[in-house]
Protein backbone atom coordinates (compact mmCIF):
# COMPACT_ATOMS: atom_id res chain seq x y z
CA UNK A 1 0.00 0.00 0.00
CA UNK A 2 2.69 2.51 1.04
CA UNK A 3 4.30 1.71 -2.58
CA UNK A 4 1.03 2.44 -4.52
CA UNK A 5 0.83 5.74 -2.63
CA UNK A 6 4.31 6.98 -3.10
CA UNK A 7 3.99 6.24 -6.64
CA UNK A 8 0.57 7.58 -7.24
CA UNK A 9 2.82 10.89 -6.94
CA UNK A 10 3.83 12.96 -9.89
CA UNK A 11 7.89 13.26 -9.73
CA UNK A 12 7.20 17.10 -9.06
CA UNK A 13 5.66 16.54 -6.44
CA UNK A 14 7.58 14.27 -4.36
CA UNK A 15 8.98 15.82 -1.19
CA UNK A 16 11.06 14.77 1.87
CA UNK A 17 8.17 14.44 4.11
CA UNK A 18 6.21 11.76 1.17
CA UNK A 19 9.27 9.65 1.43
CA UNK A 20 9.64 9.78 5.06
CA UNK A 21 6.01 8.57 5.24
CA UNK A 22 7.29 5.63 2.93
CA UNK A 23 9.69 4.95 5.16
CA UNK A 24 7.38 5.00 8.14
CA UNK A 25 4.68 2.97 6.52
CA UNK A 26 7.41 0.34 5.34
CA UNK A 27 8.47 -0.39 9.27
CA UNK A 28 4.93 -0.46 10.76
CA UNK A 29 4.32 -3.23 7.67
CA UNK A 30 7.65 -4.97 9.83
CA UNK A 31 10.20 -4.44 7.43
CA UNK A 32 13.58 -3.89 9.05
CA UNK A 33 15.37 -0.78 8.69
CA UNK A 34 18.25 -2.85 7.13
CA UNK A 35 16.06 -3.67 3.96
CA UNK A 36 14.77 -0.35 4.31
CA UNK A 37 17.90 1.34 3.31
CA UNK A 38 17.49 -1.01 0.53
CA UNK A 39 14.92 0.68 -0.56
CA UNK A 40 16.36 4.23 0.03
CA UNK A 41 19.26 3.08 -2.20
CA UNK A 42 17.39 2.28 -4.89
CA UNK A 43 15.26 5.34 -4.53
CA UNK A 44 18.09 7.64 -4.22
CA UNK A 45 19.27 6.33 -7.34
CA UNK A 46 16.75 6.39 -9.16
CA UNK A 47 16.41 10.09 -8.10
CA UNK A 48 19.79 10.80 -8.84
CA UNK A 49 19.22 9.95 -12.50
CA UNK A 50 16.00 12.30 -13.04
CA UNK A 51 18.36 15.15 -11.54
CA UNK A 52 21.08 14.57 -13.87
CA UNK A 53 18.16 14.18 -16.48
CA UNK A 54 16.49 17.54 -15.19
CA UNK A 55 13.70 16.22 -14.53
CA UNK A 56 13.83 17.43 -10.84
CA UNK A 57 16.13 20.77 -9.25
CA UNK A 58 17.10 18.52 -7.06
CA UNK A 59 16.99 15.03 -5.18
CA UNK A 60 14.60 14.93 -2.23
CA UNK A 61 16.45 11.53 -1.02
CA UNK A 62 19.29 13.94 0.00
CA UNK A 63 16.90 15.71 2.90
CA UNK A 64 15.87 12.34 4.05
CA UNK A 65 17.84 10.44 6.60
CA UNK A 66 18.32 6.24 6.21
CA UNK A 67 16.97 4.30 8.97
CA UNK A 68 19.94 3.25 11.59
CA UNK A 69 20.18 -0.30 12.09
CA UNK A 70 20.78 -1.24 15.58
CA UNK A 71 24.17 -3.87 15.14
CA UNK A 72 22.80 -7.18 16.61
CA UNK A 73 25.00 -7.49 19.82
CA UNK A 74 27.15 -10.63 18.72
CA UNK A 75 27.64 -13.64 20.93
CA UNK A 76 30.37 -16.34 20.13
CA UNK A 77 31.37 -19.87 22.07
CA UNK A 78 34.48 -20.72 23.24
CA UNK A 79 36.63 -23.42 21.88
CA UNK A 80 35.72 -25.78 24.62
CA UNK A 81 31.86 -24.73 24.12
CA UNK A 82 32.32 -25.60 20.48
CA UNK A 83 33.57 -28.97 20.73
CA UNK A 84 30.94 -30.00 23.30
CA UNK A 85 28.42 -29.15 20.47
CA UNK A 86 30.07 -31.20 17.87
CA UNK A 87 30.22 -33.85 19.77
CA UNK A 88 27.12 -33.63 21.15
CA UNK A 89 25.84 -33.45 17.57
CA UNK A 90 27.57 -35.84 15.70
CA UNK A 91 24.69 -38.60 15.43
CA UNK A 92 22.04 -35.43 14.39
CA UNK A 93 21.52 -35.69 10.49
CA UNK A 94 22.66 -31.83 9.94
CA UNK A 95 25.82 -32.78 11.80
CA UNK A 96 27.55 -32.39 8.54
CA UNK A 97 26.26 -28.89 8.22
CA UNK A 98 27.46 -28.05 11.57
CA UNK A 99 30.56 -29.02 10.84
CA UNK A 100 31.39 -26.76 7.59
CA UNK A 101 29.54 -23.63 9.56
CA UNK A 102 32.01 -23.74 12.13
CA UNK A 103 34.96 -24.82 10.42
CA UNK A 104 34.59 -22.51 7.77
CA UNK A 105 33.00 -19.40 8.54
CA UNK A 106 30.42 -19.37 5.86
CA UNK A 107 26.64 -17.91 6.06
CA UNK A 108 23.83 -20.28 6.59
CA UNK A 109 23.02 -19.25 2.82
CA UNK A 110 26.08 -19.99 1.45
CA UNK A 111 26.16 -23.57 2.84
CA UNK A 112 22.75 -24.44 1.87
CA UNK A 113 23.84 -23.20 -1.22
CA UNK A 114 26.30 -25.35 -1.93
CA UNK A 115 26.45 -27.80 -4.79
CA UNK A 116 28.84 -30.97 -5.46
CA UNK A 117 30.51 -28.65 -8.22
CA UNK A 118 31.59 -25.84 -5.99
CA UNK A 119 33.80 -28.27 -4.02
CA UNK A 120 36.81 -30.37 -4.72
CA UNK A 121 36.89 -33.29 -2.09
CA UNK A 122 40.49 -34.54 -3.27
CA UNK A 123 41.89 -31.12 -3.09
CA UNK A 124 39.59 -30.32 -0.27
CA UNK A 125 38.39 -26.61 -0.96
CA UNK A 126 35.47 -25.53 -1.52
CA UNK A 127 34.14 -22.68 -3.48
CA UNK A 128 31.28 -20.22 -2.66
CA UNK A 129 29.15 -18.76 -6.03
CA UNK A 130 25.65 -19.00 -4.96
CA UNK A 131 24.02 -18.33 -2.06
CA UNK A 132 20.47 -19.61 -1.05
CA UNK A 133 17.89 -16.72 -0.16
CA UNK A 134 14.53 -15.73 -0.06
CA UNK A 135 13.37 -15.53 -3.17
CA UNK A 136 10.51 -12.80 -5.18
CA UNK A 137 8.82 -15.81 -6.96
CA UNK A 138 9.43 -18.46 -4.91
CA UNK A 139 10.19 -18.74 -1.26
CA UNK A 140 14.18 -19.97 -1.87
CA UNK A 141 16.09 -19.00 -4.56
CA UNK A 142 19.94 -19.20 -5.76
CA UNK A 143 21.14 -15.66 -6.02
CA UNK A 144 24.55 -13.97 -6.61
CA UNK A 145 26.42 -13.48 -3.89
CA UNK A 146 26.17 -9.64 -2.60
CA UNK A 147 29.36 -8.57 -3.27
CA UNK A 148 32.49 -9.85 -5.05
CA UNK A 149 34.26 -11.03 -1.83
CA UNK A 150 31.51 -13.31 -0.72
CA UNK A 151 32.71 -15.07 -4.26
CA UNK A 152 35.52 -17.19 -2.64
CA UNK A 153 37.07 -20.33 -2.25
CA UNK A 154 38.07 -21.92 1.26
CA UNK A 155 40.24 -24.32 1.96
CA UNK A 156 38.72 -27.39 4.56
CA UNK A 157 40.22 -29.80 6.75
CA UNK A 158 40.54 -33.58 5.75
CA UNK A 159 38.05 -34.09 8.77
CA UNK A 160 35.47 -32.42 6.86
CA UNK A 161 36.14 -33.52 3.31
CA UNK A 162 35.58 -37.39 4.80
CA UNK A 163 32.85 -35.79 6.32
CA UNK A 164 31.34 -35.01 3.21
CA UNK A 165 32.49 -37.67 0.79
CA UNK A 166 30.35 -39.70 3.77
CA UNK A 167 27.51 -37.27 2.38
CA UNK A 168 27.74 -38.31 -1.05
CA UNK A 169 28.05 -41.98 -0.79
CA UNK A 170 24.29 -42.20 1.32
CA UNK A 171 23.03 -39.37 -1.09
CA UNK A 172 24.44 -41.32 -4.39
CA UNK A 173 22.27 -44.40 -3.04
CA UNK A 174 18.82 -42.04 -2.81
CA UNK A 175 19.82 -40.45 -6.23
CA UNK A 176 19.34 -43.97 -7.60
CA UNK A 177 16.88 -45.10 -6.01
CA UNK A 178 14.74 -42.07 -7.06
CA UNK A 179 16.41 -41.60 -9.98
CA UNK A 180 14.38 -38.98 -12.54
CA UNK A 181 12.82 -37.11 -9.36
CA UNK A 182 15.92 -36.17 -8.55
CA UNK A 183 16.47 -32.59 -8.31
CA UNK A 184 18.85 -31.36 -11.17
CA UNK A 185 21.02 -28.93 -9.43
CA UNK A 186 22.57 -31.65 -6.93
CA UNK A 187 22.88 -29.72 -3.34
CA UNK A 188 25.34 -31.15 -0.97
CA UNK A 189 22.62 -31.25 1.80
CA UNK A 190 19.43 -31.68 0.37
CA UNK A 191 16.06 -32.73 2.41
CA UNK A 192 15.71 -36.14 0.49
CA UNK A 193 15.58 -35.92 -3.27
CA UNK A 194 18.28 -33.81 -4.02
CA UNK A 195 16.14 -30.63 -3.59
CA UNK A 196 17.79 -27.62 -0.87
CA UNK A 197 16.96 -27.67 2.65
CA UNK A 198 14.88 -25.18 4.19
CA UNK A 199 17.09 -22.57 6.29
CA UNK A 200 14.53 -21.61 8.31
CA UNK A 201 13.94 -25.30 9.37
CA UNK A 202 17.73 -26.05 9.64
CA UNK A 203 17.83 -22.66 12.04
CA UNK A 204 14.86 -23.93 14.12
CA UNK A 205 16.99 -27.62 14.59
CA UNK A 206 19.87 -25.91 15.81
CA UNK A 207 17.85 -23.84 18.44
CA UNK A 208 16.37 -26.81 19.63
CA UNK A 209 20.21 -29.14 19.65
CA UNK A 210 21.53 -26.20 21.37
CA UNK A 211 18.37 -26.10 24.43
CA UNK A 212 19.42 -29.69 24.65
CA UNK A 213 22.64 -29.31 25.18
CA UNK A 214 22.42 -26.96 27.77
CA UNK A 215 24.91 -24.58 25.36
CA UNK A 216 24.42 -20.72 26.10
CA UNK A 217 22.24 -19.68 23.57
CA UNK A 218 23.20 -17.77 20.40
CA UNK A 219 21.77 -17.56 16.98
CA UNK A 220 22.85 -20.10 13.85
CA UNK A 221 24.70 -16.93 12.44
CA UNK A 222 26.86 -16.45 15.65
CA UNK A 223 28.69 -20.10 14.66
CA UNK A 224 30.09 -17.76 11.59
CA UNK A 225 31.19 -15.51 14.60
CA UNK A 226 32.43 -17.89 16.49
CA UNK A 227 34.36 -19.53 14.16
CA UNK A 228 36.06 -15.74 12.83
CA UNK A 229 37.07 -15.70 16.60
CA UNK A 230 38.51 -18.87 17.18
CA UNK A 231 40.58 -18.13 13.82
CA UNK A 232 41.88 -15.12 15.36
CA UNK A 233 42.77 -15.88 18.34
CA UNK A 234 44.44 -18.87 16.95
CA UNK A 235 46.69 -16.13 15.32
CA UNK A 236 45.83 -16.15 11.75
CA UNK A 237 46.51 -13.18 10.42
CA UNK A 238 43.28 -10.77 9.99
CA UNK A 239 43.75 -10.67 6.17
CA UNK A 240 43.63 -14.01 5.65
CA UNK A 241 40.67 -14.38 8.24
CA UNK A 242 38.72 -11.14 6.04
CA UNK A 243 39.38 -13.54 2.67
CA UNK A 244 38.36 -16.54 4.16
CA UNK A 245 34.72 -14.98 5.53
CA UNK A 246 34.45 -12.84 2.43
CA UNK A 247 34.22 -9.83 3.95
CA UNK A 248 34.42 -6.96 1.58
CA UNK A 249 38.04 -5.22 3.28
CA UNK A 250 40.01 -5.89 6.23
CA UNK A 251 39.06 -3.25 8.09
CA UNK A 252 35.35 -4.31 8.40
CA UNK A 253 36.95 -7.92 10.08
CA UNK A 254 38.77 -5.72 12.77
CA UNK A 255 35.66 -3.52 13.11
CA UNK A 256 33.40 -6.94 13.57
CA UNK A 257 36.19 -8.76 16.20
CA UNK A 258 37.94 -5.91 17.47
CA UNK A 259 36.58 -7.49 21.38
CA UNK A 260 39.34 -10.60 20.22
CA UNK A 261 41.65 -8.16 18.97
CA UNK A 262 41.62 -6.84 22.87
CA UNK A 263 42.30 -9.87 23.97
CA UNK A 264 45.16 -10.56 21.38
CA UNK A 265 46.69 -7.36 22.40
CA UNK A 266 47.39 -8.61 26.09
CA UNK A 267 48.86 -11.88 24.72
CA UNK A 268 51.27 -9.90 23.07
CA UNK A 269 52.13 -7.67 25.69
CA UNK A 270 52.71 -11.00 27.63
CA UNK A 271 54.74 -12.69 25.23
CA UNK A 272 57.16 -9.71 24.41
CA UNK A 273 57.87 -9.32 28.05
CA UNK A 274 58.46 -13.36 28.31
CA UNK A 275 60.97 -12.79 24.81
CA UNK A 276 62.72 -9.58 26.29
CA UNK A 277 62.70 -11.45 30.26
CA UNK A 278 61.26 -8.77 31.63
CA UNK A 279 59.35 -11.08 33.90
CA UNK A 280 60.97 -11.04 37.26
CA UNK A 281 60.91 -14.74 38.85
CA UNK A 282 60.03 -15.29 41.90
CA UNK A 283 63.76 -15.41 43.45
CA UNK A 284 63.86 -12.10 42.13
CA UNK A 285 61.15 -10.86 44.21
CA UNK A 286 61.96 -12.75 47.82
CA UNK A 287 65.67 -11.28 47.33
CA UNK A 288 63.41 -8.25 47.13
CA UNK A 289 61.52 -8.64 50.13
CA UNK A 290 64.57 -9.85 52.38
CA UNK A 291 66.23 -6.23 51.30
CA UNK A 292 63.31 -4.52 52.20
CA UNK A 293 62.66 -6.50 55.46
CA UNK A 294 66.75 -6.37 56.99
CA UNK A 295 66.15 -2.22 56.64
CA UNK A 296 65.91 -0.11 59.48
């Protein structure tokens, strides 16, 4: 409805306050103010052009300000938190899809996403083109990844590649035993006959593996958090972190993880006093004490 009414609107007429209504409209209809600014960018743009055309004196998107999206306060596991939910997991069917979210980094999208094309098993990397997403005609669709970082390709360990080779063998027996109903585009987890899982289901089976455990609670996207983390606090170097999560620059991976950076920044302190042995030992400081103690 808000749509039809802003563009009921002659483009001389538009003014700040019309698109601010949009705006309003859009978020009491429940859209976020991330997909929101979608819609301002588009809008802007589209603005832009009838400027340059002079079509308009000037663009009314300029006098409007974008929604501010609140950052989603992130919560990550530990290391030992992690393993408990692997191996609390590994007889769950999605345990395979645990595995490559934490190992790797990648969005609940991307994973789902997958085909057997995008990965090499022998040379175990995989490679990230598609990403599954709501879709405009149907409800999940392959799409382009957003930007031309998220198009990657990540290196896995062997655990995981005999993890999924393990997925191909029992899905290469259901391929034939459907055969034609199989679905054409081969996804590496699929709910039966080849076709995608649902995300939203997958999400909803981790919430309820995670109550189970008794894990502190976070959402499926914090594992891709979690696993940035662990990377870098294992010491790999933020660039190669930023590549490997397809982040669009380094700076946005320091700006996402700067709490580990903290952290990192008092191991270092530690470990250059250790290499320069400007730790005093403990002799050190009872020699110190019996000085101070024998003085008048």
């Amino acid at each position: 409805r808000a749509r039809a009414r802003l563009g009921s609107l002659r483009l001389a007429q538009l003014k700040p306050e019309h698109i601010e209504g949009f705006y309003a409209e859009l978020m009491d209809q429940g859209l976020s103010p991330s997909t929101i600014r979608l819609y301002h960018a588009v809008l802007n743009r589209a603005l832009g052009q009838a400027v340059r055309r002079r079509y308009l004196p000037s663009n009314p998107c300029t006098f409007v300000d974008k929604p501010r999206v609140q950052r989603t306060e992130m919560h990550v596991w530990t290391a030992a938190q992690a393993q408990t939910f692997l191996a609390g997991t590994r007889d769950d069917a999605l345990y395979p899809v645990w595995l490559v979210l934490l190992t790797t980094g990648m969005r609940r999208g991307e994973v789902l996403g997958l085909r057997w094309r995008d990965i090499d098993l022998d040379g175990a990397v995989v490679s990230i083109s598609r990403n599954l997403g709501y879709g405009r005609d149907v409800r999940w669709e392959l799409r382009e990844p957003k930007t031309s970082a998220s198009r990657r390709s990540i290196p896995i360990p062997g655990a995981v590649a005999d993890a999924l080779r393990q997925v191909k063998a029992a899905q290469d027996e259901r391929k034939a035993a459907i055969g034609d109903g199989w679905d054409s585009r081969d996804f590496v987890f699929d709910r039966g006959d080849g076709l995608h899982l649902d995300p939203d289901a997958v999400t909803a089976r981790f919430n309820q593996l995670v109550s189970t455990l008794g894990l502190p609670a976070i959402r499926l996207h914090d594992l891709r958090h979690t696993s940035a983390t662990l990377m870098l606090k294992a010491g790999v170097h933020p660039k190669v972190a930023q590549e490997r999560l397809g982040h669009s620059s380094v700076r946005m991976t320091l700006d996402l993880y700067s709490h580990t950076l903290e952290g990192m920044q008092r191991d270092v302190s530690d470990l250059l006093a250790e290499t320069l042995d400007l730790t005093p030992s403990r002799d050190q400081f009872v020699t110190k004490f019996e000085e101070e103690a024998r003085k008048p």
